[in-house]
Protein backbone atom coordinates (compact mmCIF):
# COMPACT_ATOMS: atom_id res chain seq x y z
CA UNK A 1 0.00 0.00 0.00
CA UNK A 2 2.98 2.19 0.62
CA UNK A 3 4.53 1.50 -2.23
CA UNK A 4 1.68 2.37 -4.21
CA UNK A 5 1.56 5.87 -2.61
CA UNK A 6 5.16 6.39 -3.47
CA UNK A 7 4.44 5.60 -6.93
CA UNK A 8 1.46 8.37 -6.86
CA UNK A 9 3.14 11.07 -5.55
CA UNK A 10 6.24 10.58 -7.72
CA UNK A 11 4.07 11.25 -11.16
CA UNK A 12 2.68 14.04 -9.06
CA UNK A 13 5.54 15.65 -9.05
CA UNK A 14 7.06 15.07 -12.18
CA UNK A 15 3.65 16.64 -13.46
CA UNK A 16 3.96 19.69 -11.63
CA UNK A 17 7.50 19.78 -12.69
CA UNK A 18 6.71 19.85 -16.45
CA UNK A 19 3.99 22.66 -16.13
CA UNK A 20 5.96 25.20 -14.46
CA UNK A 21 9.09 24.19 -17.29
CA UNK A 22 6.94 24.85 -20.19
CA UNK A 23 6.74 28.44 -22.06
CA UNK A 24 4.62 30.88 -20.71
CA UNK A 25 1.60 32.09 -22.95
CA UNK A 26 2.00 34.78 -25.32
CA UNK A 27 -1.11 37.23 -24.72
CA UNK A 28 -3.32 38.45 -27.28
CA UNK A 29 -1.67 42.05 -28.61
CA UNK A 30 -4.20 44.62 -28.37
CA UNK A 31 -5.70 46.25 -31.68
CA UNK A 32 -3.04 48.91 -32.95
CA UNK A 33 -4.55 52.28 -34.05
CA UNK A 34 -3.05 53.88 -37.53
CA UNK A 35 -1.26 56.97 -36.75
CA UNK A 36 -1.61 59.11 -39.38
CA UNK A 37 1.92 60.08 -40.81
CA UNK A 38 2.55 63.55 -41.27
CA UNK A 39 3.07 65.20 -45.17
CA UNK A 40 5.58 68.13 -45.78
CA UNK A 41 2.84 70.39 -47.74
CA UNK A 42 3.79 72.47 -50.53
CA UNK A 43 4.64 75.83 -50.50
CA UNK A 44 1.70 78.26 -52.51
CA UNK A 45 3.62 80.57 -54.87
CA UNK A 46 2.90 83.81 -53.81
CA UNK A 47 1.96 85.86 -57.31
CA UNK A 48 1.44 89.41 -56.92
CA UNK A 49 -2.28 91.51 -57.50
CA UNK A 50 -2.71 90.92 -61.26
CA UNK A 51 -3.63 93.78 -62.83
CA UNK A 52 -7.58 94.16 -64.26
CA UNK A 53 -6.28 94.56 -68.01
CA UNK A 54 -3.76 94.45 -70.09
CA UNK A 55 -3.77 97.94 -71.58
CA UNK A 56 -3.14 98.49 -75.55
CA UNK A 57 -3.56 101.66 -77.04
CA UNK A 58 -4.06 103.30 -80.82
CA UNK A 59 -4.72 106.02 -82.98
CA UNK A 60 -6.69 105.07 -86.10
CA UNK A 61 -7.98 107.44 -88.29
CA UNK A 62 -12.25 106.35 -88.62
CA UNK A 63 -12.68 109.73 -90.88
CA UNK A 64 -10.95 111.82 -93.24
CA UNK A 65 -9.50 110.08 -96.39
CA UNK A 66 -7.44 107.29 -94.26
CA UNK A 67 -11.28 106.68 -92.96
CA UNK A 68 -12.17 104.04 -95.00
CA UNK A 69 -8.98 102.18 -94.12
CA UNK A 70 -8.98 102.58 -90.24
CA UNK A 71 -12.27 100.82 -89.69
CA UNK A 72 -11.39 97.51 -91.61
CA UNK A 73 -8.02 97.71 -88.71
CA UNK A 74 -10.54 98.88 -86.02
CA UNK A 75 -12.25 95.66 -87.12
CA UNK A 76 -9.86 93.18 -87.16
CA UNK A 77 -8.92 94.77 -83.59
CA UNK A 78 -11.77 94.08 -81.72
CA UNK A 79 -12.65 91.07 -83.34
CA UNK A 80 -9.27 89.48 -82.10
CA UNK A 81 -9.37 91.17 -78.52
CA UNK A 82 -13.03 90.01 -78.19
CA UNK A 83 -11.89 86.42 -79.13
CA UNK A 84 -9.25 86.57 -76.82
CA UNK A 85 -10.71 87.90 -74.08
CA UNK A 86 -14.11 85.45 -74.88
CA UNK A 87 -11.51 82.70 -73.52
CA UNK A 88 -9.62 84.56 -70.78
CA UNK A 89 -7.64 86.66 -71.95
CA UNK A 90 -4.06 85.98 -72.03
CA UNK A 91 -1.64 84.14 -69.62
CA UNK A 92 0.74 85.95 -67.99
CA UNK A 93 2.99 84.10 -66.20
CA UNK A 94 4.26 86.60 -63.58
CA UNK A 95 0.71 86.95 -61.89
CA UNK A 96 0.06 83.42 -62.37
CA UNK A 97 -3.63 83.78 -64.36
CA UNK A 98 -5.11 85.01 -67.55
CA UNK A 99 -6.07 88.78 -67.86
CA UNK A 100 -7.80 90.31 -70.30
CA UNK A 101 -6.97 92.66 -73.16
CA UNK A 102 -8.38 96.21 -73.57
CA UNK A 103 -7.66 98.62 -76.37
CA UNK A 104 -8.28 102.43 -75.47
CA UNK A 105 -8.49 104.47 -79.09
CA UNK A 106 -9.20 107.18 -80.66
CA UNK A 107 -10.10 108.76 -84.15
CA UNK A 108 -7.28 111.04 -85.05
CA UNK A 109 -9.51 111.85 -88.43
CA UNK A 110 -6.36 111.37 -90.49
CA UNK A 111 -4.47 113.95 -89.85
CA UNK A 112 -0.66 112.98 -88.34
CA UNK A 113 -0.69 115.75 -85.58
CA UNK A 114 -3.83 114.76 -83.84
CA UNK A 115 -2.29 111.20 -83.94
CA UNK A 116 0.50 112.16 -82.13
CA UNK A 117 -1.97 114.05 -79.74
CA UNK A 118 -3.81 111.15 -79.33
CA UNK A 119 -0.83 108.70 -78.26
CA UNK A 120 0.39 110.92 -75.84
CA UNK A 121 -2.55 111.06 -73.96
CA UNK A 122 -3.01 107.55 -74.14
CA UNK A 123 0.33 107.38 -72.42
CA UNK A 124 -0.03 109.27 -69.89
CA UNK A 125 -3.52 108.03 -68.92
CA UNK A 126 -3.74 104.21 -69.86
CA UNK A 127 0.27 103.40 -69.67
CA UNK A 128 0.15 100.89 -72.54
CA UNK A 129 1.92 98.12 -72.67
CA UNK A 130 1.88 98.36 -76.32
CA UNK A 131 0.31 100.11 -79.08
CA UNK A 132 -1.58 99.83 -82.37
CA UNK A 133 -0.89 101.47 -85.81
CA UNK A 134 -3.80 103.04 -87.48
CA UNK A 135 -3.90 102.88 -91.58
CA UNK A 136 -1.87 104.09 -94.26
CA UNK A 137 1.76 104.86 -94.26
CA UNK A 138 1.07 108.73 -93.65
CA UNK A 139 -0.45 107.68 -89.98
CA UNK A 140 1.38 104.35 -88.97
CA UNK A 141 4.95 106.77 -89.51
CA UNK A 142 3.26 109.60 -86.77
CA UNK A 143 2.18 106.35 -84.57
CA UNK A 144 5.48 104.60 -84.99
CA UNK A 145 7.79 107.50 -84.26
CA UNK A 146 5.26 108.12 -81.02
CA UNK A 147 5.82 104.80 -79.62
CA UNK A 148 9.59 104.97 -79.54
CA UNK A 149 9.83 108.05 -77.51
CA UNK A 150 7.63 105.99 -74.88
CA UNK A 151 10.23 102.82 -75.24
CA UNK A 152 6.73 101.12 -76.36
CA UNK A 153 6.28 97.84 -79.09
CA UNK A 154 4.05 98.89 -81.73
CA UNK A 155 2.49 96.48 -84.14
CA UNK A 156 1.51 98.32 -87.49
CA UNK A 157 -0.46 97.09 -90.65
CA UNK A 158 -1.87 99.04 -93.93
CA UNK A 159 2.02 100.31 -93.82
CA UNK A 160 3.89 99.48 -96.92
CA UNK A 161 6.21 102.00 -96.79
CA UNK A 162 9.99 100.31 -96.15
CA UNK A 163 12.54 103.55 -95.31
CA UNK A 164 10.79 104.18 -91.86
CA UNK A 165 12.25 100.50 -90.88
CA UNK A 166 15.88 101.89 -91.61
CA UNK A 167 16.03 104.44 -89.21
CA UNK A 168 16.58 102.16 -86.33
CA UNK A 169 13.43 102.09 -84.39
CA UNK A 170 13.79 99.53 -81.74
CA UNK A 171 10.24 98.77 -80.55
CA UNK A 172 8.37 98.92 -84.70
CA UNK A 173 7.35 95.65 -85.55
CA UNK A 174 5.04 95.30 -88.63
CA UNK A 175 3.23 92.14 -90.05
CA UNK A 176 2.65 93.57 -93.75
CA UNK A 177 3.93 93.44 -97.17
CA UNK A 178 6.66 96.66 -97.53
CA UNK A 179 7.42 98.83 -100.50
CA UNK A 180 10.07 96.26 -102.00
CA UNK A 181 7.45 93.23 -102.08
CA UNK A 182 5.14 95.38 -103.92
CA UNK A 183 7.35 96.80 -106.52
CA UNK A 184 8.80 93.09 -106.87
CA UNK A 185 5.81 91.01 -106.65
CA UNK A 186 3.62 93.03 -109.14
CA UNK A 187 6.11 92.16 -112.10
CA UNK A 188 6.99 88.80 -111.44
CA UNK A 189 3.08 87.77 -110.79
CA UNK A 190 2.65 89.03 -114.11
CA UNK A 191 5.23 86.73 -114.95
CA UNK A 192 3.72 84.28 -113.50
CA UNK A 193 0.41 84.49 -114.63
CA UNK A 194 0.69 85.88 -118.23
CA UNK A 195 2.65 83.91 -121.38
CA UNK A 196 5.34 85.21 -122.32
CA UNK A 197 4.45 86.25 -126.10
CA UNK A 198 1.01 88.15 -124.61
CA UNK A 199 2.42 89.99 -121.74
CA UNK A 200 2.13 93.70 -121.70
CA UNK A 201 5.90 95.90 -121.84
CA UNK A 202 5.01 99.84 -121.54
CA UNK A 203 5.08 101.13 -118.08
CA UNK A 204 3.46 104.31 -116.78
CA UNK A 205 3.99 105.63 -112.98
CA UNK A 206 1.61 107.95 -111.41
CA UNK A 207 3.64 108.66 -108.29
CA UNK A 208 2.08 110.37 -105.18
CA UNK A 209 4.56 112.87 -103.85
CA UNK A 210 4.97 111.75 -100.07
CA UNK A 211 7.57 110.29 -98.76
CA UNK A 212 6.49 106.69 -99.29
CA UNK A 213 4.89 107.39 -103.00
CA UNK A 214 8.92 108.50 -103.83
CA UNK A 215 10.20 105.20 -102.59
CA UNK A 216 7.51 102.87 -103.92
CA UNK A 217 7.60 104.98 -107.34
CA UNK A 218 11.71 104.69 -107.40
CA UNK A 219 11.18 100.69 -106.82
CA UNK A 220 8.82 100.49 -110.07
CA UNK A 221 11.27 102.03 -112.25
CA UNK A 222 13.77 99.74 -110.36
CA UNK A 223 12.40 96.81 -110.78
CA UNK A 224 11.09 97.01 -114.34
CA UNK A 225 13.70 96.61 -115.98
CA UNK A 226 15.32 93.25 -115.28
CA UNK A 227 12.24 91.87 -114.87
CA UNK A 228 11.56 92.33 -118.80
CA UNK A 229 9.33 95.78 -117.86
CA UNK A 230 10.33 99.37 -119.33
CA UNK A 231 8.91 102.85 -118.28
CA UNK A 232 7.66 104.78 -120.66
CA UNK A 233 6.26 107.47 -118.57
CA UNK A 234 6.02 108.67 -114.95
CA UNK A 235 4.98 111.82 -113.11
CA UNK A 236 3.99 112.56 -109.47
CA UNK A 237 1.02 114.23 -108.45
CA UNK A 238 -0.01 116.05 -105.24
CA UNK A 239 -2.01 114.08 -102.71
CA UNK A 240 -5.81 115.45 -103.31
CA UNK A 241 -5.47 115.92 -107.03
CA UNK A 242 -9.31 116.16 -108.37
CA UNK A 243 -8.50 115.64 -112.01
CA UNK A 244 -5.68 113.36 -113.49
CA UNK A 245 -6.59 113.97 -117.14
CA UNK A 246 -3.09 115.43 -117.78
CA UNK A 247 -1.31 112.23 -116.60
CA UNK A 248 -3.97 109.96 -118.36
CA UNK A 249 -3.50 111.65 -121.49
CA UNK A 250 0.29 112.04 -121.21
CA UNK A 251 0.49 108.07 -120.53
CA UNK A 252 -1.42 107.23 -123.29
CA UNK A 253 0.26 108.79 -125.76
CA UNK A 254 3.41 107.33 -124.53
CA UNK A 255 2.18 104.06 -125.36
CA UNK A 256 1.98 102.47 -121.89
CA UNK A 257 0.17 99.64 -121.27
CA UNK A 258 0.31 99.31 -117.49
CA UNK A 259 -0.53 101.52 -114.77
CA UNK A 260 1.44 101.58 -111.72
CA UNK A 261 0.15 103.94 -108.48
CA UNK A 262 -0.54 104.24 -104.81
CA UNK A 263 -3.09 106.45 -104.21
CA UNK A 264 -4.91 107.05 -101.37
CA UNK A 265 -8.91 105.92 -101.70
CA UNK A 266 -10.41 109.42 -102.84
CA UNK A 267 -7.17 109.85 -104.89
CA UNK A 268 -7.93 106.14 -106.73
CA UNK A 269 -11.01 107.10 -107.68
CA UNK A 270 -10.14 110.01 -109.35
CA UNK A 271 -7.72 108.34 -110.98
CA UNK A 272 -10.26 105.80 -112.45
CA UNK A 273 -12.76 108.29 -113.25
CA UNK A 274 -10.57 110.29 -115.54
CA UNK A 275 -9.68 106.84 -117.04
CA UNK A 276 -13.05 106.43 -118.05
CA UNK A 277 -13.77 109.92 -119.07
CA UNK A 278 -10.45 110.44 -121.15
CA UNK A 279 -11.07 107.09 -122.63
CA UNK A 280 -7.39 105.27 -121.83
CA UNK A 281 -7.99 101.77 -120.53
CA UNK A 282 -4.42 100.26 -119.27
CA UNK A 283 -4.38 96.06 -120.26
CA UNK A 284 -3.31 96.15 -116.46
CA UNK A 285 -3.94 98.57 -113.78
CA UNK A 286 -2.31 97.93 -110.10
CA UNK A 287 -2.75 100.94 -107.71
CA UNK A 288 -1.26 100.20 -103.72
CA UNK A 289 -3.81 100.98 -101.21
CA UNK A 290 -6.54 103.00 -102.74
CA UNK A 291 -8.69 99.90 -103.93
CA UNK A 292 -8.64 98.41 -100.42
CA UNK A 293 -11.43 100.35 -99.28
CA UNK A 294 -15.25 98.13 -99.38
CA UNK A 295 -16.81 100.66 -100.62
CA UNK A 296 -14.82 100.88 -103.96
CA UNK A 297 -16.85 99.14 -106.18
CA UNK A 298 -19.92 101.16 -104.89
CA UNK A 299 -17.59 104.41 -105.49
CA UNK A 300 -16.12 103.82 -109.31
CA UNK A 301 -18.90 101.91 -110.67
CA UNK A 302 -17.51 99.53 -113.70
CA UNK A 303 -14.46 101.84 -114.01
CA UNK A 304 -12.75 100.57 -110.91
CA UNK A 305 -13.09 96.89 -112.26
CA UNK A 306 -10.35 94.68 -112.75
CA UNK A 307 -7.79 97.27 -110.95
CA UNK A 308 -5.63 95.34 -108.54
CA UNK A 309 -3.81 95.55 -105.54
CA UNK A 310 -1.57 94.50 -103.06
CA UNK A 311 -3.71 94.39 -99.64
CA UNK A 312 -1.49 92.60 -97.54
CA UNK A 313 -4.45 89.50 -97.25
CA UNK A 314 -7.46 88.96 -98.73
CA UNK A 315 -10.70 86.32 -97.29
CA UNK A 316 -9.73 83.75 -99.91
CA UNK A 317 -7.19 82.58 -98.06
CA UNK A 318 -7.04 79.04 -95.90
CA UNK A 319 -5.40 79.85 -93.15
CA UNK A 320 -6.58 78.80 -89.53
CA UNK A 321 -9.06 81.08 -88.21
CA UNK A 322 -10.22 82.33 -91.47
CA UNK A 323 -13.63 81.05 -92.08
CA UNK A 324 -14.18 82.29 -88.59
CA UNK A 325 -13.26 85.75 -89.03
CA UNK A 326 -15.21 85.81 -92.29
CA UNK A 327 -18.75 84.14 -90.22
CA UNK A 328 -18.03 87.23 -87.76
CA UNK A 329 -18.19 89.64 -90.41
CA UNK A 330 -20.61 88.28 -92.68
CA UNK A 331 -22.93 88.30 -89.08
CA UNK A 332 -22.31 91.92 -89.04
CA UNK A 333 -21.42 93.48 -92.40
CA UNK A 334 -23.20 90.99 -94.52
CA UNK A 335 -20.19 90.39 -96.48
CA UNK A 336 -16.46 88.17 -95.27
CA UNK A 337 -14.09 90.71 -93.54
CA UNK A 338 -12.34 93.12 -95.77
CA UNK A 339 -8.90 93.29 -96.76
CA UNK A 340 -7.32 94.93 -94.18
CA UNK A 341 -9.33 93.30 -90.95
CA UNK A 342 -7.12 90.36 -91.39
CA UNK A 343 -4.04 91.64 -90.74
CA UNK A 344 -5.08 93.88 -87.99
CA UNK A 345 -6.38 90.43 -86.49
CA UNK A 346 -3.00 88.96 -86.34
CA UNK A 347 -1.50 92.07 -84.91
CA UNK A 348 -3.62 91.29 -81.78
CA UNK A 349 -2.56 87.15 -82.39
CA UNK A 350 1.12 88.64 -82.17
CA UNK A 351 0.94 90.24 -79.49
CA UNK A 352 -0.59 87.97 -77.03
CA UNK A 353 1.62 85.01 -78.21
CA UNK A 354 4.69 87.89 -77.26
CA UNK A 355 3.03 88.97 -73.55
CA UNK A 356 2.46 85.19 -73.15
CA UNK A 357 6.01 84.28 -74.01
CA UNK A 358 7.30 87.30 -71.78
CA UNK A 359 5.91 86.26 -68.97
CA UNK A 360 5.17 89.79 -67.78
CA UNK A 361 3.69 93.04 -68.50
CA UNK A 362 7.38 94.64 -68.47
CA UNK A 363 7.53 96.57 -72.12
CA UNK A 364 10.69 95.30 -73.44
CA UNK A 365 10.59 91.74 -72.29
CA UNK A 366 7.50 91.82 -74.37
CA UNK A 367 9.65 93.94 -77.36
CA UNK A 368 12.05 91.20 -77.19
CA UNK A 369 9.47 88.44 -77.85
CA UNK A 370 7.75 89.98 -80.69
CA UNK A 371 11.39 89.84 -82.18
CA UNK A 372 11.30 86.58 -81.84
CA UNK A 373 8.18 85.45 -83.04
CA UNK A 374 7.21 82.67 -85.27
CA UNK A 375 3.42 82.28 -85.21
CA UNK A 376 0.74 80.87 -87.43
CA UNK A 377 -2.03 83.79 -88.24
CA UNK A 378 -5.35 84.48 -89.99
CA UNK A 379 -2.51 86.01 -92.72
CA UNK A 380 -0.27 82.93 -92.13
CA UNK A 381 2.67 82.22 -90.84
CA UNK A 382 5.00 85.27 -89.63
CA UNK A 383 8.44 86.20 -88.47
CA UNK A 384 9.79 89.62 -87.95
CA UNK A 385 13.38 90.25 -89.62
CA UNK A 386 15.99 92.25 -87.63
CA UNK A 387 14.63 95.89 -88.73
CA UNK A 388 11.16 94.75 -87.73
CA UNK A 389 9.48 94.40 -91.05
CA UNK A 390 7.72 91.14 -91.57
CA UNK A 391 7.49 87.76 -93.60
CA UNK A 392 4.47 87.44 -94.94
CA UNK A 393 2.28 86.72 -97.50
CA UNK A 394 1.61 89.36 -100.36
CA UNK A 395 -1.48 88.57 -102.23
CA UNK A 396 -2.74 90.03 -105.65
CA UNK A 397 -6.30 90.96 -105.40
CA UNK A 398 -8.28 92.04 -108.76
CA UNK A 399 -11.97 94.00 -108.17
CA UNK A 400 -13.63 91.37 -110.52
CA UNK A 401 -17.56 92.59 -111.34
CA UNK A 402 -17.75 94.43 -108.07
CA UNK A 403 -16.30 91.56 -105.63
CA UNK A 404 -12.39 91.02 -104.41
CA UNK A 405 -10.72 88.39 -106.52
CA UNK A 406 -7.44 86.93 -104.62
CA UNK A 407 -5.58 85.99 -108.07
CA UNK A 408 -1.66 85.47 -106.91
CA UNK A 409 0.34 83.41 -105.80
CA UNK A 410 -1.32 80.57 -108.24
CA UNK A 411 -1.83 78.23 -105.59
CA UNK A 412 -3.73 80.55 -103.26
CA UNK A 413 -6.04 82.02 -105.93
CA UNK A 414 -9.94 82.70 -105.84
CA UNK A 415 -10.25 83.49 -109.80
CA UNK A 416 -7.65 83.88 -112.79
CA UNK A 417 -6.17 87.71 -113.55
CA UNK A 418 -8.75 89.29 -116.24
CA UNK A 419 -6.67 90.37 -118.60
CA UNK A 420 -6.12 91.99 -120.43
CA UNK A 421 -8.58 94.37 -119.39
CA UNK A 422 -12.17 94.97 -121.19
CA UNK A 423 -12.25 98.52 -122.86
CA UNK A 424 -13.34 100.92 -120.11
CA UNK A 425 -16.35 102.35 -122.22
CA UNK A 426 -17.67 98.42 -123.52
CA UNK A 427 -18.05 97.88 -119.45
């Protein structure tokens, strides 16, 4: 029985023994709670108070005898800004947003002084960061000399006139076919467009006697020559002339067979008018800037048919935001945007690719990137050479039955050159 007891007590123990020698039991963790781990924000940039507009100024003459001319650029103006603006305005990467264009101008009438007048205040007043040219040579040469006392970019169209880009003007930039084009381009698109065996010879000049008339009228007789071209006549005229009978009749008799000019609108007509009543009908008429005017056809009648010009664009063309620009002004006018609201409309394209580019409102950051431009327009593509004239298309337009007619270059034409011309009194 004792030995039994012995026996009981020993496993007893040996149990006990083994329990407290065995690993102790791990405890159930408690639930962890996610701390939420801290991110380094990042810094806002801090842009200064944008301004409410970007301010652009201008002089165009809406009356007088530039009058006709200055509202096709007023239009092209404020159908870019509104465009523009309809989106934003532009981006200006100093303030960190878009702002908004907004042109301040006035009518200087067409007379050079109260352009000048008319800048000045806008200076003082608005602070611009740039300005506008108004239309015709006359004006744009009172805008342009304006803006460079005031250190100030100035885009300028309806401004063929070459000389006032040699004077070294820093801030002129202008987006429009120049004297030298025009004397070129008229000979070789008759070239171009006219065989060889039927093209006409005799040249006759009726040169205005301005400043620009003396350098575009020194280019035709230029120019002629080795392009297969001779002068037979030329004579200058004072701006306002009512009757050109003297030069019609003088030109005839010489023998000439095309008429070379750049009157101003009321001058044109004149011009035409003692065509018709003298009875002298050139086989090809090309007269700078007086045919550009809408109201032409209305103003001649059949006389100012099939007279051509150099407008600097014309609504023919193909070029991206064409057909828009032409909707617009058939909305308003009835009729696709005249010759000149093109170009003015890629002034305004110019510029706010330049402010954009600059960054900043700072005038000659933004001189410095109109320099360096190379943009696709309603005109086409353009790039500003050194002296600040540009490259750009230069388009031969022919009044065909009342209606613009682009007719060269070849592959951008609207209708083939009449030619040579119908006799004036058979119209």
């Amino acid at each position: 029985m004792k030995a039994k007891l012995s026996v009981l007590f020993s496993l007893l123990l040996i149990g006990t023994l083994l329990v407290s020698c065995a690993p102790a039991a791990t405890p159930t963790a408690a639930p962890t709670t996610a701390v939420a781990t801290e991110v380094a924000s990042t810094p806002t940039t801090a842009y200064p108070p944008a301004p409410a507009y970007i301010e652009i100024g201008a002089s165009i003459p809406l009356t007088g005898k530039f009058g006709s001319l200055g509202v096709q650029v007023k239009a092209g103006y404020d159908y870019a800004i509104a465009d523009i603006n309809a989106a934003g305005g532009v981006y200006v990467a100093k303030y960190g947003t878009k702002i908004p264009l907004r042109l301040t101008s006035y009518d200087d009438a067409s007379d050079p002084t109260k352009a000048v007048t008319n800048l000045t205040n806008i200076f003082s007043q608005q602070k611009p960061v740039a300005v506008l040219g108004g239309a015709s040579s006359t004006m744009n040469a009172a805008d342009v000399a304006t803006a460079e006392q005031n250190k100030t970019p100035i885009l300028a169209v309806s401004f063929a006139w070459w000389n006032i880009h040699e004077r070294g003007y820093k801030y002129l930039f202008s987006p429009f076919p120049k004297s030298p084009d025009q004397a070129r381009d008229v000979f070789q698109a008759l070239n171009d467009i006219i065989p060889a065996g039927q093209r006409p010879v005799n040249v006759a000049v009726f040169q205005e006697n301005t400043d620009w008339g003396n350098e575009l009228g020194g280019l035709f007789k230029a120019d002629a020559g080795p392009a297969g071209y001779k002068v037979v006549y030329y004579e200058t005229y004072a701006p306002g002339a009512k009757d050109f009978s003297t030069l019609v009749l003088a030109a005839k008799a010489a023998g000439a067979e095309i008429l070379l000019g750049m009157p101003s609108t009321p001058d044109g007509i004149a011009i035409v008018k003692s065509l018709q009543q003298n009875q002298w009908t050139p086989k090809f008429t090309m007269l700078v800037r007086g045919p550009d005017a809408a109201t032409w056809a209305q103003s001649t009648g059949t006389a100012g048919d099939d007279v051509a010009f150099f407008p600097g664009w014309e609504n023919g063309e193909t070029y991206a935001g064409d057909a828009e620009l032409n909707a617009k002004s058939q909305a308003d006018n009835n009729r696709p945007a005249d010759v000149l609201v093109g170009p003015a409309y890629a002034c305004i394209q110019i510029l706010a690719d330049a402010i954009n580019r600059a960054g900043s409102l700072d005038k000659d950051a933004i001189r410095d990137a109109l320099a360096a431009t190379k943009l696709d327009t309603v005109i086409g593509p353009v790039t500003f050479n050194a002296d600040g004239t540009g490259n750009v298309l230069n388009p031969l337009v022919q009044w065909q039955n009342g209606k613009m007619q682009l007719v060269w270059p070849l592959d951008q034409k609207t209708a083939s050159l009449v030619y040579p011309a119908p006799e004036i009194s058979k119209r």
